[in-house]
PDB file of N, CA and C in Angstrom:
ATOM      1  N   UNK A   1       0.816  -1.192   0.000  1.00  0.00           N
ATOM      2  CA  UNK A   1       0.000   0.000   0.000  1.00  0.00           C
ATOM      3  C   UNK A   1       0.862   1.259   0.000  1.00  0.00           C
ATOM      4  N   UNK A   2       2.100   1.061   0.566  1.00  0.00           N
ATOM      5  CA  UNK A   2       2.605   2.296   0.388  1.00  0.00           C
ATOM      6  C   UNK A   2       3.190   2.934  -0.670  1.00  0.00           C
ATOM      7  N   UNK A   3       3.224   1.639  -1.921  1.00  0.00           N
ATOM      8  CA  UNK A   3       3.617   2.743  -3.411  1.00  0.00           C
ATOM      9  C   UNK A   3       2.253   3.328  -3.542  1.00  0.00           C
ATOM     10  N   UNK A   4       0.774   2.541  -3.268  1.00  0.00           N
ATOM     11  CA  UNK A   4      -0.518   3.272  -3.774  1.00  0.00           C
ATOM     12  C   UNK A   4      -0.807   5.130  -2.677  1.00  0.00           C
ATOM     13  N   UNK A   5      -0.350   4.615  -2.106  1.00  0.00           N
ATOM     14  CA  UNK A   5      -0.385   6.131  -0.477  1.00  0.00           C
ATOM     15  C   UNK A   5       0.365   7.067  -1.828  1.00  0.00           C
ATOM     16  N   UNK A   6       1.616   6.588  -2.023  1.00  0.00           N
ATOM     17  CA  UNK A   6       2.740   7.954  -2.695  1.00  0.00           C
ATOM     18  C   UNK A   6       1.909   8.194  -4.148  1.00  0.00           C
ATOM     19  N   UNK A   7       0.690   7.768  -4.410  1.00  0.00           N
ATOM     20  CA  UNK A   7       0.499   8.349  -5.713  1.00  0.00           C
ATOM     21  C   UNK A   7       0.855   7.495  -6.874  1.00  0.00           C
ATOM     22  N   UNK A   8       1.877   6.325  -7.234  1.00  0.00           N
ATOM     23  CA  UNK A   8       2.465   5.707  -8.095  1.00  0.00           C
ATOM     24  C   UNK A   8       0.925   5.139  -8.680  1.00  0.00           C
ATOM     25  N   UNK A   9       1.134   4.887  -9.788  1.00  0.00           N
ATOM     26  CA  UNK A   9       0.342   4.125 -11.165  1.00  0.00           C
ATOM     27  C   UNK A   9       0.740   2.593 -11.096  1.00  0.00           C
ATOM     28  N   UNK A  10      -0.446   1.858 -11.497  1.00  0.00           N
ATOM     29  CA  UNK A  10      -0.103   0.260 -11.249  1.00  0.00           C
ATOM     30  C   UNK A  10       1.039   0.348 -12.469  1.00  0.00           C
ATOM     31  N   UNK A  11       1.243   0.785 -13.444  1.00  0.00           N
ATOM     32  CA  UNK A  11       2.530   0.319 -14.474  1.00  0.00           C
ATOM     33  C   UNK A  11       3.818   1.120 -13.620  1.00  0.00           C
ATOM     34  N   UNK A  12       3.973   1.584 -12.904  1.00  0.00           N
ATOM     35  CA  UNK A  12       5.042   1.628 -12.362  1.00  0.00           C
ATOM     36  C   UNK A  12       5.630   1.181 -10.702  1.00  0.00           C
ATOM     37  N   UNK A  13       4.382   0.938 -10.198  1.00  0.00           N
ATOM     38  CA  UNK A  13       4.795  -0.369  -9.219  1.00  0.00           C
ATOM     39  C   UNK A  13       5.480  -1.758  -9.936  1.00  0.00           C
ATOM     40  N   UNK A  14       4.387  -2.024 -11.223  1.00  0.00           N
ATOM     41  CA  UNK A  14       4.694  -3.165 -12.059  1.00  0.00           C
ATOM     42  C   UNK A  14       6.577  -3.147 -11.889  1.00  0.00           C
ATOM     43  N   UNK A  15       6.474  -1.884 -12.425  1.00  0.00           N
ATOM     44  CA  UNK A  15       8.183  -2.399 -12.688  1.00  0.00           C
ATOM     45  C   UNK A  15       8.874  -2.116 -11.881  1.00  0.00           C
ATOM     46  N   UNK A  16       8.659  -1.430 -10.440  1.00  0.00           N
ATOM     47  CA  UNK A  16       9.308  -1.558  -9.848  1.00  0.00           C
ATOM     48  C   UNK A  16       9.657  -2.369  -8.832  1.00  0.00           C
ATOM     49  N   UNK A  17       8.058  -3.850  -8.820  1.00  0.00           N
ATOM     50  CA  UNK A  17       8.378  -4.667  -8.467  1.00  0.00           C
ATOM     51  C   UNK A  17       8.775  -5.876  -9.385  1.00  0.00           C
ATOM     52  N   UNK A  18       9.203  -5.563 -10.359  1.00  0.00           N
ATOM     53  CA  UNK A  18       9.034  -6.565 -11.548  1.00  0.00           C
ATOM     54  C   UNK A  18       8.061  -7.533 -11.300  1.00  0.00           C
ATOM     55  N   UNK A  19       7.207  -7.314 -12.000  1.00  0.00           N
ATOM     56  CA  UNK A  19       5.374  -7.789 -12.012  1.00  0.00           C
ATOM     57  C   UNK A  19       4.876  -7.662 -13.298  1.00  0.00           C
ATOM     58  N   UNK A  20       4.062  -7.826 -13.580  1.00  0.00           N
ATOM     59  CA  UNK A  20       3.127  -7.730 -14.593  1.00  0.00           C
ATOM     60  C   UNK A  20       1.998  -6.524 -13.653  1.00  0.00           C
ATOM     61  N   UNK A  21       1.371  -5.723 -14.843  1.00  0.00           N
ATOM     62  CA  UNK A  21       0.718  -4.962 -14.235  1.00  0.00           C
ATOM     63  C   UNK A  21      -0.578  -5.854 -13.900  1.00  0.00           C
ATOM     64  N   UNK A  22      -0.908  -6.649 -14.677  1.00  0.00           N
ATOM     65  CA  UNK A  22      -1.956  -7.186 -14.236  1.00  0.00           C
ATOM     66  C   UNK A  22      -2.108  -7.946 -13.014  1.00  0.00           C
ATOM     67  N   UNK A  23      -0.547  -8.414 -12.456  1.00  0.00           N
ATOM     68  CA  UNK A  23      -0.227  -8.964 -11.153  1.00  0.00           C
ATOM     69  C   UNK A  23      -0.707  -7.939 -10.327  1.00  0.00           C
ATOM     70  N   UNK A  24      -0.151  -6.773 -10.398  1.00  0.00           N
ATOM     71  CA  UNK A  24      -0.656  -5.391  -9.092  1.00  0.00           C
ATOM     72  C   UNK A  24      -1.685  -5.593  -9.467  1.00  0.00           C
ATOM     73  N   UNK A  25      -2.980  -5.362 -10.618  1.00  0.00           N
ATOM     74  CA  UNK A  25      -4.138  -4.748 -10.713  1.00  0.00           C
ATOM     75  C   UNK A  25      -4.999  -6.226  -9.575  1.00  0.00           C
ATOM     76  N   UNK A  26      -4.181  -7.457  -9.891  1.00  0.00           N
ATOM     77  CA  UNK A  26      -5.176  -8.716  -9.053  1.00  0.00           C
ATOM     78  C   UNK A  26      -5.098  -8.550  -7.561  1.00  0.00           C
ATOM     79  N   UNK A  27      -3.622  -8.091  -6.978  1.00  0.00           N
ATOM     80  CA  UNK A  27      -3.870  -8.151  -5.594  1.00  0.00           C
ATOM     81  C   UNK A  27      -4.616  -6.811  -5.001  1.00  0.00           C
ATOM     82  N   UNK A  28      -4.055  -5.411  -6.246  1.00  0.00           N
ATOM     83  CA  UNK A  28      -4.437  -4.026  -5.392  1.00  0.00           C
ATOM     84  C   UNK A  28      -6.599  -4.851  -5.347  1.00  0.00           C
ATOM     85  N   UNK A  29      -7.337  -5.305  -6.285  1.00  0.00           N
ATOM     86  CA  UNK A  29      -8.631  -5.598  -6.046  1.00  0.00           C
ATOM     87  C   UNK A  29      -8.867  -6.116  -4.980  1.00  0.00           C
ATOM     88  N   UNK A  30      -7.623  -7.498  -4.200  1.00  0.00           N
ATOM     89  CA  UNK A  30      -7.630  -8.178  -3.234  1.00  0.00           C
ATOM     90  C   UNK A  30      -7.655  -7.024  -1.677  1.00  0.00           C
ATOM     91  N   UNK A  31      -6.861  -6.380  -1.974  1.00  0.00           N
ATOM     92  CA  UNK A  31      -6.580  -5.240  -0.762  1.00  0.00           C
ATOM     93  C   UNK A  31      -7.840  -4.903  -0.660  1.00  0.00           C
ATOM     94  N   UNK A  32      -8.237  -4.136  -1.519  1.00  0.00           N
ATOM     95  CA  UNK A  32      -9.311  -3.108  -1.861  1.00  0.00           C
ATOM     96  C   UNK A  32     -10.750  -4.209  -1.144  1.00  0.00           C
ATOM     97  N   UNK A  33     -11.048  -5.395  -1.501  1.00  0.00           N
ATOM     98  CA  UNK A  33     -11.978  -6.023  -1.173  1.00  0.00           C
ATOM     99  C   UNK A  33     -11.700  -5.895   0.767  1.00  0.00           C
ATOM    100  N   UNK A  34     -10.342  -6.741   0.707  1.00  0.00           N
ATOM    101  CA  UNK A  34     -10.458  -7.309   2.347  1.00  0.00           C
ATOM    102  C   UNK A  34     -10.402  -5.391   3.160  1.00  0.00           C
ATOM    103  N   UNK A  35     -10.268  -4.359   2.650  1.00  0.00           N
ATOM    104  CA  UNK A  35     -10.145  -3.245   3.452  1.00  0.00           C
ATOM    105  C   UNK A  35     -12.032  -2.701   3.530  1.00  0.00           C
ATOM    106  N   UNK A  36     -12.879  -3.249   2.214  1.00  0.00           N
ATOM    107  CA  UNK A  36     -14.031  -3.057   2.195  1.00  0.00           C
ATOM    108  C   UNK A  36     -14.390  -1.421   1.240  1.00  0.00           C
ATOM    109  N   UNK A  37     -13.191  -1.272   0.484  1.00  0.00           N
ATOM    110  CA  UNK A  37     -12.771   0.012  -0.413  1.00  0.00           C
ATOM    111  C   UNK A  37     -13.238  -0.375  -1.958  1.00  0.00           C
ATOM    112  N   UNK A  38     -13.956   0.383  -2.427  1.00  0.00           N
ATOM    113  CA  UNK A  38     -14.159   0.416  -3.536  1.00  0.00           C
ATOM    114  C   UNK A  38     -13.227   1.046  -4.669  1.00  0.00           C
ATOM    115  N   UNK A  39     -12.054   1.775  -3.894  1.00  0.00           N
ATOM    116  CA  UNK A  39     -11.200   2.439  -5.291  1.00  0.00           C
ATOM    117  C   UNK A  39      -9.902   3.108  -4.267  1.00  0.00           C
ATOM    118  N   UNK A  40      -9.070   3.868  -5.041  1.00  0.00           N
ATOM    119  CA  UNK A  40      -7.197   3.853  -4.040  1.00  0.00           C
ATOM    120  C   UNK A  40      -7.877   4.836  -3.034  1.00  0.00           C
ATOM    121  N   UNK A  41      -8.461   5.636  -3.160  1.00  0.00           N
ATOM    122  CA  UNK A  41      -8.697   6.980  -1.541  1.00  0.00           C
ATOM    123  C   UNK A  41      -9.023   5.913  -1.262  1.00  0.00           C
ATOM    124  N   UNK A  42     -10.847   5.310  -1.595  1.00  0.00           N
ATOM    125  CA  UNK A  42     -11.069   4.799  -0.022  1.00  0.00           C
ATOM    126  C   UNK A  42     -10.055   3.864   0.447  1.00  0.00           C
ATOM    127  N   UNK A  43      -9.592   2.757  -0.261  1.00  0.00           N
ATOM    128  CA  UNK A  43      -8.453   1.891   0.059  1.00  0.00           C
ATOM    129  C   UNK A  43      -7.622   2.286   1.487  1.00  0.00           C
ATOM    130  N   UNK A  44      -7.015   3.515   0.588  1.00  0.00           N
ATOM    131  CA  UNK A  44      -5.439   4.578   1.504  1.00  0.00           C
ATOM    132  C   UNK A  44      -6.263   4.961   2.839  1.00  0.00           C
ATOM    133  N   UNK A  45      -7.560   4.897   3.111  1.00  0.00           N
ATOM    134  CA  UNK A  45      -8.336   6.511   3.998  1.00  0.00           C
ATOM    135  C   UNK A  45      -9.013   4.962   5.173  1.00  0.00           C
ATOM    136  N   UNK A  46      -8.664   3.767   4.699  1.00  0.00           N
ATOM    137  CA  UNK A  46      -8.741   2.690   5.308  1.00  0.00           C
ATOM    138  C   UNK A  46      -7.729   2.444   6.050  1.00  0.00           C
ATOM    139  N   UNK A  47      -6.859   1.931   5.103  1.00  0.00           N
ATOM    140  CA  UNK A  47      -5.702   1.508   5.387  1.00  0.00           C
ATOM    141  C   UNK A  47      -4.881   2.325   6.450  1.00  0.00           C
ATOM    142  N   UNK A  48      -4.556   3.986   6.617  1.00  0.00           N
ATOM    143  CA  UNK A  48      -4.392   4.228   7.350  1.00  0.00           C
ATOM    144  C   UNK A  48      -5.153   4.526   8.736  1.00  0.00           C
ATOM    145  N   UNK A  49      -6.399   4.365   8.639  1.00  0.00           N
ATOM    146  CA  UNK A  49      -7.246   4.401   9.947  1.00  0.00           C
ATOM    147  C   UNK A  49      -6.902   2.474  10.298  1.00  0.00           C
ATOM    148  N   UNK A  50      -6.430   1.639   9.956  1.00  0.00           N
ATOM    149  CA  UNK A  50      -5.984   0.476  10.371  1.00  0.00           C
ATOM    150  C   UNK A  50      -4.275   0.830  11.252  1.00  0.00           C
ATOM    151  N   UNK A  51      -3.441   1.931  10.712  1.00  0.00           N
ATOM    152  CA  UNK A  51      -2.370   1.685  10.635  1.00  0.00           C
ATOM    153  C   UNK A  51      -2.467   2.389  11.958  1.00  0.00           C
ATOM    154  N   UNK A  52      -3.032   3.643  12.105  1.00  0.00           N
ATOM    155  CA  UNK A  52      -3.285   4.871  13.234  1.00  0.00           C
ATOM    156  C   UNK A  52      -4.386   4.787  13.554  1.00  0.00           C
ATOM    157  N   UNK A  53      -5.114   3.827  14.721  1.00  0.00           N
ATOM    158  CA  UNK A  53      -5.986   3.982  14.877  1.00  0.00           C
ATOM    159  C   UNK A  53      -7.111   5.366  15.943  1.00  0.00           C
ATOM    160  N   UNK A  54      -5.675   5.810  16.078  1.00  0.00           N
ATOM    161  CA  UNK A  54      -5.960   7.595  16.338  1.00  0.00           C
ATOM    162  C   UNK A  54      -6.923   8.733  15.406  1.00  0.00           C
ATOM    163  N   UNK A  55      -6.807   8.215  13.795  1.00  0.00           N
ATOM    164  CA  UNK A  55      -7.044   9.053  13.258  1.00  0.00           C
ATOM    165  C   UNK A  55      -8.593   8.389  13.472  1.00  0.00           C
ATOM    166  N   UNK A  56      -9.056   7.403  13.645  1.00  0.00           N
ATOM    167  CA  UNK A  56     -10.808   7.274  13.696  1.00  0.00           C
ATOM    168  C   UNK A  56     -11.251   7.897  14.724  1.00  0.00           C
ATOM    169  N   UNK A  57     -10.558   8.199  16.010  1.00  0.00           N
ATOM    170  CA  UNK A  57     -10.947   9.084  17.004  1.00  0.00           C
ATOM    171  C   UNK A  57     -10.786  10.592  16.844  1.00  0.00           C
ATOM    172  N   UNK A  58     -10.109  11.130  16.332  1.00  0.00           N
ATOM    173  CA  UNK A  58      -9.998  12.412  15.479  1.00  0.00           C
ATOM    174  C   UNK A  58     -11.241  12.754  14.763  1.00  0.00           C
ATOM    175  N   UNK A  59     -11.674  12.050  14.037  1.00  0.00           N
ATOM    176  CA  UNK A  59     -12.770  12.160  13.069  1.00  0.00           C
ATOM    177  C   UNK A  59     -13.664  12.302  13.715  1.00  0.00           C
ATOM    178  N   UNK A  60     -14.039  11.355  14.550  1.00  0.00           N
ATOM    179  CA  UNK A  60     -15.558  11.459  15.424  1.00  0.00           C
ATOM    180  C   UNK A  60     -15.821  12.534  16.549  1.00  0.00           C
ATOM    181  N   UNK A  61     -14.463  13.373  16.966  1.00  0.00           N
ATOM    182  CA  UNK A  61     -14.593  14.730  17.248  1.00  0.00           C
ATOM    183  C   UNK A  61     -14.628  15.701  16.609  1.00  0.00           C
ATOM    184  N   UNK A  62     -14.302  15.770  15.082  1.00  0.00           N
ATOM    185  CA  UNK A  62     -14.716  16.615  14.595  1.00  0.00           C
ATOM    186  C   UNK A  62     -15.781  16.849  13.674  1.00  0.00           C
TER     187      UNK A  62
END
């Protein structure tokens, strides 16, 4: 998740993990399902309320 956080494009994770893009496009769907995200914000806006679970208490005060 953290090349998808910095903004990167599945063809350049591809190569920077040497992958096939279609390899990233199968697991980023896998992420995206088990986080309950329909697309990269909600994914990222998940993923880090998993990572910091500070920021879900933040939210509900403001």
């Amino acid at each position: 998740m953290n090349f998808v956080k910095r903004g990167h494009t599945n063809k350049y994770i591809a190569s920077s993990l040497n992958k096939s893009t279609d390899t990233i496009k199968y697991h980023l769907k896998r992420i995206y399902r088990k986080l309950g995200a329909e697309n990269r914000v909600r994914a990222i806006n998940k993923y880090n309320e998993l990572i910091n679970p500070k920021l879900i208490w933040i939210k509900t005060i403001l």
